[in-house]
N, C-alpha and C. Protein backbone atom coordinates (compact mmCIF):
# COMPACT_ATOMS: atom_id res chain seq x y z
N UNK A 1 -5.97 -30.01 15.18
CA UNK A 1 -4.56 -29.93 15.49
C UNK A 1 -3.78 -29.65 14.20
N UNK A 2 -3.08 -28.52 14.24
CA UNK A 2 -2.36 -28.21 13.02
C UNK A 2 -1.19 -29.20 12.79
N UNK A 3 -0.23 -29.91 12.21
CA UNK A 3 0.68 -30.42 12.10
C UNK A 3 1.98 -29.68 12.00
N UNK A 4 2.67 -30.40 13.08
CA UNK A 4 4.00 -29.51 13.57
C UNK A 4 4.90 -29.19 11.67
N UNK A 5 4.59 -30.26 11.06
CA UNK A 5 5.77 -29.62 9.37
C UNK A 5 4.82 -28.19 8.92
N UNK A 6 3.78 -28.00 8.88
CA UNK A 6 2.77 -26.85 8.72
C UNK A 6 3.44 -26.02 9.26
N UNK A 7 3.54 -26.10 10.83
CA UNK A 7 4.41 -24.57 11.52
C UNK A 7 5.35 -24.33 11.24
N UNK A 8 6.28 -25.33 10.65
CA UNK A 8 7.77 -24.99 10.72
C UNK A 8 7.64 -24.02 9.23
N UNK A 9 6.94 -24.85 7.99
CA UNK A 9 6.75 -24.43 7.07
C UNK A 9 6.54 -23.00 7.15
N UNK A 10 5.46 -22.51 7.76
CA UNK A 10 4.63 -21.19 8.13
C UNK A 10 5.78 -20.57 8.35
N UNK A 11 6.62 -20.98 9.45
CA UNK A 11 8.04 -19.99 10.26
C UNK A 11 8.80 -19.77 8.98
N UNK A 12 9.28 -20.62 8.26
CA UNK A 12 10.09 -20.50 7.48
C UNK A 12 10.14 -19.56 5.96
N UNK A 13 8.37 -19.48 6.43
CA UNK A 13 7.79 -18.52 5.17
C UNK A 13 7.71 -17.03 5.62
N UNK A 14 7.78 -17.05 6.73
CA UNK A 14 7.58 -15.82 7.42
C UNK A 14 9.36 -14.81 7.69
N UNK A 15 9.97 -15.93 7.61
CA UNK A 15 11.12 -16.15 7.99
C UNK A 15 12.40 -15.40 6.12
N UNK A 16 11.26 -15.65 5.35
CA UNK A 16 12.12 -15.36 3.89
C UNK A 16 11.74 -14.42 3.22
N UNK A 17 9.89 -13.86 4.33
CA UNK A 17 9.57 -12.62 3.38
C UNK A 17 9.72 -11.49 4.48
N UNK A 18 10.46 -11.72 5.78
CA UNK A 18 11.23 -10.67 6.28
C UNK A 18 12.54 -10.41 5.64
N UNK A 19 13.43 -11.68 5.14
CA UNK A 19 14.69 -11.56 4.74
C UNK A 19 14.48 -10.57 3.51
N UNK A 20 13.21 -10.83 2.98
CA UNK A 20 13.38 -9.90 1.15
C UNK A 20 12.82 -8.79 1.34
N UNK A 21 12.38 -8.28 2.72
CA UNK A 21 12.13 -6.85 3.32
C UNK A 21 13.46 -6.00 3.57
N UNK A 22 14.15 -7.01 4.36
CA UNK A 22 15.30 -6.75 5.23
C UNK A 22 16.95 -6.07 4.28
N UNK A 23 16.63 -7.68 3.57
CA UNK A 23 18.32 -7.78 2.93
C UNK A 23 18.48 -5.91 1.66
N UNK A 24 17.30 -6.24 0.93
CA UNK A 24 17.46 -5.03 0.04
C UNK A 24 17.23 -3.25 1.12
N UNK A 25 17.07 -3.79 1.66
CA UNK A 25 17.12 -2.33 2.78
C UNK A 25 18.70 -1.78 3.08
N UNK A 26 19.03 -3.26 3.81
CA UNK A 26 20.38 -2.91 3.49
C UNK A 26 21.31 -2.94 2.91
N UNK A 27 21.11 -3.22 1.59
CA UNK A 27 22.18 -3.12 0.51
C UNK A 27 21.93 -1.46 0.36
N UNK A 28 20.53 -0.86 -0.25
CA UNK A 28 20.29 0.35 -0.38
C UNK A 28 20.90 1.14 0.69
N UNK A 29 20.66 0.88 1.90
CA UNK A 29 21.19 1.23 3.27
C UNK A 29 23.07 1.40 2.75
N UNK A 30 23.74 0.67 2.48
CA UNK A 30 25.31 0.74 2.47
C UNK A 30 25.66 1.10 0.88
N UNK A 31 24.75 1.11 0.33
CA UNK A 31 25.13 1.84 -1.07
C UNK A 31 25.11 3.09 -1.22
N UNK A 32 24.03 3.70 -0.83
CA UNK A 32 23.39 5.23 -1.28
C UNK A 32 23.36 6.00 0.02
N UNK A 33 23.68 5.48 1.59
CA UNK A 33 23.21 6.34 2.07
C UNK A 33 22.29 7.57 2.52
N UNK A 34 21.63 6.62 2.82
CA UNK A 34 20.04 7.46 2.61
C UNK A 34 19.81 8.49 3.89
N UNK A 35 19.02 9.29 3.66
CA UNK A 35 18.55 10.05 4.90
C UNK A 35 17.72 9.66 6.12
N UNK A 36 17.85 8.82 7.06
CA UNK A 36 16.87 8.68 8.31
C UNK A 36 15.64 9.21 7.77
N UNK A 37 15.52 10.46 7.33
CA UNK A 37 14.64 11.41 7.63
C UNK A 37 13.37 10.87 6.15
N UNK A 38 14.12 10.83 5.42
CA UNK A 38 13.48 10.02 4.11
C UNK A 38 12.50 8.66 4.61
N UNK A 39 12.92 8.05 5.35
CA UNK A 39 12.43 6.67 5.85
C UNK A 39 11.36 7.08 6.32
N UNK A 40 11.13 8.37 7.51
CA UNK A 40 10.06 8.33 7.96
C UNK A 40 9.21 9.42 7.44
N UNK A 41 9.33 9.80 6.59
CA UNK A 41 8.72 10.61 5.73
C UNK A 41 8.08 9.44 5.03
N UNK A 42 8.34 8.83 4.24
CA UNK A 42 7.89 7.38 3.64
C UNK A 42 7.27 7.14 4.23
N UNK A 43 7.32 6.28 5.43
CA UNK A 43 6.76 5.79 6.30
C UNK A 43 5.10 6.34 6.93
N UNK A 44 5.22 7.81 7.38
CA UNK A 44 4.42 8.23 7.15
C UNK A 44 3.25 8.57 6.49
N UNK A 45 3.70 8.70 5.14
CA UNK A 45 3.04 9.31 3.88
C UNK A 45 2.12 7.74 3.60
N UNK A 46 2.90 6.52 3.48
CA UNK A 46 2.05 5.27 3.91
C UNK A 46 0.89 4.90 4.59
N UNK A 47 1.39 6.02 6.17
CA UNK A 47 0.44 5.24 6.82
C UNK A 47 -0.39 6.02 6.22
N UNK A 48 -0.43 7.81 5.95
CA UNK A 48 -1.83 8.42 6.05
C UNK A 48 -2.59 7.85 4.82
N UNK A 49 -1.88 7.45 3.71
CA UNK A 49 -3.17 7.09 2.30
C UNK A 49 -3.40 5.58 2.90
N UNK A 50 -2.69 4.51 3.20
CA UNK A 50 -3.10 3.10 3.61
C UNK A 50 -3.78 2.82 4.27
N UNK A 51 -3.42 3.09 5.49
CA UNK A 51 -4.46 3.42 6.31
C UNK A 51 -5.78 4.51 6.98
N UNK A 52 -5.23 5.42 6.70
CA UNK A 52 -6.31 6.66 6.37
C UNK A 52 -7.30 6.75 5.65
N UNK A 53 -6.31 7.57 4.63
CA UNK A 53 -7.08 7.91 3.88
C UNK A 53 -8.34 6.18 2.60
N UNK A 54 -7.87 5.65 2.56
CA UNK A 54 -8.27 4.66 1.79
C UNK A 54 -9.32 3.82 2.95
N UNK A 55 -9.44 3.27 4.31
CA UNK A 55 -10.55 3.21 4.97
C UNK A 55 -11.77 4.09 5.23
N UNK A 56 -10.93 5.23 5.27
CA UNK A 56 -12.17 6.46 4.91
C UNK A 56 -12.96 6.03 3.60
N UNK A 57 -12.27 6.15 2.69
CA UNK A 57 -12.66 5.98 1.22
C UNK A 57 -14.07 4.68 1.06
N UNK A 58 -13.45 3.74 1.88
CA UNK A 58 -13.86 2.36 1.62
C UNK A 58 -15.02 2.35 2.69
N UNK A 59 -15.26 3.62 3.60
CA UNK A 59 -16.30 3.70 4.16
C UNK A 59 -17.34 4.10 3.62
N UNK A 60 -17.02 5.57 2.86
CA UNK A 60 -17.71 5.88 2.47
C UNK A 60 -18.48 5.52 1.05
N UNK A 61 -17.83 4.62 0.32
CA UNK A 61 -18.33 3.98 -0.69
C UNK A 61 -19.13 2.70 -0.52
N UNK A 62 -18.33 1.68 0.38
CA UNK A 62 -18.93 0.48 0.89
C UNK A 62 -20.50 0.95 1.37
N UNK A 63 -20.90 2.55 2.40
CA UNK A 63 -21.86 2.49 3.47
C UNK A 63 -22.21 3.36 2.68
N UNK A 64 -22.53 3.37 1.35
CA UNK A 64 -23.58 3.87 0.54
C UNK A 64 -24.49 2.97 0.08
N UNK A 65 -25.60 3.64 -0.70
CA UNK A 65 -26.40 2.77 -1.70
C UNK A 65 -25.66 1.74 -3.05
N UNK A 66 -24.55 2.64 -2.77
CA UNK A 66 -24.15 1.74 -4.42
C UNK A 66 -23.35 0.67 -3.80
N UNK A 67 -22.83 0.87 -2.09
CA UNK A 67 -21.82 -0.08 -1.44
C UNK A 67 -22.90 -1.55 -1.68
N UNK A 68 -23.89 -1.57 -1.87
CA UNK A 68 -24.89 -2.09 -0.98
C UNK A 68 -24.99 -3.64 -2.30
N UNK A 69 -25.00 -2.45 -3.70
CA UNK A 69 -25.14 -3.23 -4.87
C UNK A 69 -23.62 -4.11 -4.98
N UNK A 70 -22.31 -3.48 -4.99
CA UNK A 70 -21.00 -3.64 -4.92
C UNK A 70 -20.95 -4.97 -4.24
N UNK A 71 -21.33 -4.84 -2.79
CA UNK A 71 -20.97 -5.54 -2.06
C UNK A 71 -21.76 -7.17 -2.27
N UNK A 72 -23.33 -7.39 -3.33
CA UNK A 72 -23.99 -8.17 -3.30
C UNK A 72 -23.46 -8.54 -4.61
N UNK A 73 -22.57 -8.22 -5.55
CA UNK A 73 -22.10 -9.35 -6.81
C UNK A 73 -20.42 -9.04 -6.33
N UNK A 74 -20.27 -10.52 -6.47
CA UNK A 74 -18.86 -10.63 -6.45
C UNK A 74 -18.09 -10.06 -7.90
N UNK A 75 -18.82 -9.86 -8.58
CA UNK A 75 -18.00 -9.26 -10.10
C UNK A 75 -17.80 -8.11 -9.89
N UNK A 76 -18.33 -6.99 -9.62
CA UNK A 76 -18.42 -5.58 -9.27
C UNK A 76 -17.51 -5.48 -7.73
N UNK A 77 -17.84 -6.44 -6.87
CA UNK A 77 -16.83 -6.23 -5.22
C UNK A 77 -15.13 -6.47 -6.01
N UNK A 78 -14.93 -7.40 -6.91
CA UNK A 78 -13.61 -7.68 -7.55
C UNK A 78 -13.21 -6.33 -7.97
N UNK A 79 -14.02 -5.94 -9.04
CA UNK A 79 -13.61 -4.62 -10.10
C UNK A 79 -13.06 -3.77 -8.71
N UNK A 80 -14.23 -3.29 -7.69
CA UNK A 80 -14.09 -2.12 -6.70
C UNK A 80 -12.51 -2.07 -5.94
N UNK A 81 -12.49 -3.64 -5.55
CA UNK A 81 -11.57 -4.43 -4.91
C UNK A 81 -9.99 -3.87 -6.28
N UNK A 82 -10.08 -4.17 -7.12
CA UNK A 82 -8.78 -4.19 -7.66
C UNK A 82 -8.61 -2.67 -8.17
């Protein structure tokens, strides 16, 4: 059983690293006037290397021979990792 101060805690953490997503969006948002179109261009360009392109990557390195060595010392999975 988790303890109800844990959840509130959790909410409240969840709760301050939307606000520091949020708040500087819209200051930038009412300062500079940005382009819609910029956002999802961003947005985009994100998903394809974050998620794309870089699981590809991490396939094909992990599901090699050398993934094999990488993956069996944690000193070398760190280095790959950072």
């Amino acid at each position: 059983m988790v303890p109800t101060s844990s959840i509130v805690f959790m909410a409240v953490a969840g709760l301050m690293a939307a606000a520091l997503a949020v708040v500087p969006a819209i200051v930038i948002w009412r300062r500079y006037k940005p382009s819609i179109l910029s956002f999802f261009i961003g947005a985009g360009t994100f998903f394809v290397f974050a998620m794309l392109l870089e699981s590809l990557m991490h396939a094909v390195v992990l599901g090699s021979s050398i993934g094999e060595t990488i993956q069996a010392s944690a000193l070398l999975y760190a280095l790959y990792g950072g």
